[in-house]
C-alpha atoms as a PDB file:
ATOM      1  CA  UNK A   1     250.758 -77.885 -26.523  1.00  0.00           C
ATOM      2  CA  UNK A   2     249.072 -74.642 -28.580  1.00  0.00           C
ATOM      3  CA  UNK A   3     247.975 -72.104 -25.990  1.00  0.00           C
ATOM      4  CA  UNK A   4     244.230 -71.591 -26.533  1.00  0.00           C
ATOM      5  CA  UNK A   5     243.374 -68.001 -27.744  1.00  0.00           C
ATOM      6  CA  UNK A   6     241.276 -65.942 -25.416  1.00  0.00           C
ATOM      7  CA  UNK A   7     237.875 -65.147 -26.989  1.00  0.00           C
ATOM      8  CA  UNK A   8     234.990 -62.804 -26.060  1.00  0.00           C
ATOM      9  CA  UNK A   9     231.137 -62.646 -26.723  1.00  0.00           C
ATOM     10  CA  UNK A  10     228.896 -59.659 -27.673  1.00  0.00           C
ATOM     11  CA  UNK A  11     225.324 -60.392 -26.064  1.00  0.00           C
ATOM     12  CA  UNK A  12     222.517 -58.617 -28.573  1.00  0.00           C
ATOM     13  CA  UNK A  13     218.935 -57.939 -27.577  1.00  0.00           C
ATOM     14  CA  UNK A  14     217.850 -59.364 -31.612  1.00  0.00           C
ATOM     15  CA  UNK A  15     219.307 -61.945 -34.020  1.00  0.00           C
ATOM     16  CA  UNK A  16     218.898 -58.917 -36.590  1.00  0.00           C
ATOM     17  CA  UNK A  17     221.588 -56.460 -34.169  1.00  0.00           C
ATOM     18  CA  UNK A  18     224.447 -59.820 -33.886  1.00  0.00           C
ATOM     19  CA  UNK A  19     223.757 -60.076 -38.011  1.00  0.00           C
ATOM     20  CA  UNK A  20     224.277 -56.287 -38.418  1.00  0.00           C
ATOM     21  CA  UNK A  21     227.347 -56.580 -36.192  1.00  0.00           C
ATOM     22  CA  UNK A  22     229.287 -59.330 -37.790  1.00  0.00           C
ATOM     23  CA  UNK A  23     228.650 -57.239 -41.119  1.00  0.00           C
ATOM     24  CA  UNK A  24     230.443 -54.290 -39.437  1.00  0.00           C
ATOM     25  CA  UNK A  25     233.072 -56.353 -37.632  1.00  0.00           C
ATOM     26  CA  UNK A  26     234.169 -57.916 -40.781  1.00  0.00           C
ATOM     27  CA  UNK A  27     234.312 -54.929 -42.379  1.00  0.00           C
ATOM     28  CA  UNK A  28     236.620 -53.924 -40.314  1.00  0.00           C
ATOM     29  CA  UNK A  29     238.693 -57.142 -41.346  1.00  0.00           C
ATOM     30  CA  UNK A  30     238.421 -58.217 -37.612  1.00  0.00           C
ATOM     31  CA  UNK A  31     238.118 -62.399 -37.305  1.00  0.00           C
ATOM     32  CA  UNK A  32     234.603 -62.901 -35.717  1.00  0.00           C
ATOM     33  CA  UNK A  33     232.029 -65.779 -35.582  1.00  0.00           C
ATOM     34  CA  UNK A  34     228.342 -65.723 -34.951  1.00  0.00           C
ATOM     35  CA  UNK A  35     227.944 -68.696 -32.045  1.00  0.00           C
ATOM     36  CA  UNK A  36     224.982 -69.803 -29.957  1.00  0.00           C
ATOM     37  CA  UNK A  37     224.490 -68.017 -26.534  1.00  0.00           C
ATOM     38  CA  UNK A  38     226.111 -70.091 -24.010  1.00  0.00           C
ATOM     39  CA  UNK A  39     223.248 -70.782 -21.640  1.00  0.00           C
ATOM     40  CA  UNK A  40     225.583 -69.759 -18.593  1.00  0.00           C
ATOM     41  CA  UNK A  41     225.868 -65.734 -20.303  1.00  0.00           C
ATOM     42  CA  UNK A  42     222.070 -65.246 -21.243  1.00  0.00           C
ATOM     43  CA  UNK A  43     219.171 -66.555 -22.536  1.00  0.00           C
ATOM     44  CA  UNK A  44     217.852 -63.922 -24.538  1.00  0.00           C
ATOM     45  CA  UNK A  45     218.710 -63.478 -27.996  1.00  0.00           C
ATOM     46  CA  UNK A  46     220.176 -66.930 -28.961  1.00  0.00           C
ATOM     47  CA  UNK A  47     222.948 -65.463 -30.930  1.00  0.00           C
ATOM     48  CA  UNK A  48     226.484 -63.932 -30.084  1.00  0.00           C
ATOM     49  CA  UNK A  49     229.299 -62.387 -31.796  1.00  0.00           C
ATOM     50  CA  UNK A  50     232.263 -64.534 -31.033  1.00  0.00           C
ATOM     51  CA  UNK A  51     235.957 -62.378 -31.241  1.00  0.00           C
ATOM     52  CA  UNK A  52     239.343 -62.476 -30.228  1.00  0.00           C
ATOM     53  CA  UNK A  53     240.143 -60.609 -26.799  1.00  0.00           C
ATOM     54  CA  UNK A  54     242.888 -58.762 -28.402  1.00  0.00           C
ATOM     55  CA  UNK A  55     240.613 -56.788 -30.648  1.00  0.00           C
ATOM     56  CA  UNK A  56     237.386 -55.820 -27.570  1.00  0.00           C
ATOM     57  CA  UNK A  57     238.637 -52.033 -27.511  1.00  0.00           C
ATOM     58  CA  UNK A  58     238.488 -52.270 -31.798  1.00  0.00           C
ATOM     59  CA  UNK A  59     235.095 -54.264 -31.451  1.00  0.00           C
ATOM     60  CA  UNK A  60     233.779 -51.729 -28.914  1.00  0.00           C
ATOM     61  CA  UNK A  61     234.732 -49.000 -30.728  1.00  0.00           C
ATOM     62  CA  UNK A  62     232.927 -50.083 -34.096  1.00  0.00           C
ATOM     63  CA  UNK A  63     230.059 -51.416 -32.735  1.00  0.00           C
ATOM     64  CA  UNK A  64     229.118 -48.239 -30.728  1.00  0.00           C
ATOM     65  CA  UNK A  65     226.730 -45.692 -31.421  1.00  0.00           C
ATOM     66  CA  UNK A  66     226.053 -48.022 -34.228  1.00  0.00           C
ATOM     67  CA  UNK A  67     223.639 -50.411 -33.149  1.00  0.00           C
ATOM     68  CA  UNK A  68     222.541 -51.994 -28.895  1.00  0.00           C
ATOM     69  CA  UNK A  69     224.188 -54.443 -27.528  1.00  0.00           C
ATOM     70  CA  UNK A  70     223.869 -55.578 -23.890  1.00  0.00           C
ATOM     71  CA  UNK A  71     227.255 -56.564 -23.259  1.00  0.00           C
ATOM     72  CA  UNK A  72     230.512 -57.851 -23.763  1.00  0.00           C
ATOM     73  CA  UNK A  73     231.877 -60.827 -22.142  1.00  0.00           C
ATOM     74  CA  UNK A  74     234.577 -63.372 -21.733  1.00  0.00           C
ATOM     75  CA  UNK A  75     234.274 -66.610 -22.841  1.00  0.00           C
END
């Protein structure tokens, strides 16, 4: 059996910050997916930035200074 791959979640304060992250993420020819909040991380913005746990320090690294997220999480 395939080991599953470890995967964490950006938490934005706007739909229009996760957009303007996946944009830069990409960019960066990092794998990422724009997901519904799961209900048991937050409630606020609706929408998360789905990535592999390898890349957080690369994800981090891009996405600040840049734009406000609240937080990044495992899944």
């Amino acid at each position: 059996m395939a080991q599953k791959e470890s995967t964490s979640v950006v938490l934005f304060e706007s739909i229009s910050h996760a957009l303007r992250a996946e944009k830069l993420i990409k960019a960066a020819a990092i794998s990422c997916k724009l997901i519904p909040v799961p209900r048991h991380l937050s409630s606020d913005c609706g929408v998360c930035l789905r990535f592999s746990t390898d890349t957080k320090e690369y994800v981090e690294n891009i996405l600040q200074g840049k734009l406000d997220f609240f937080e990044i999480k495992p899944l």
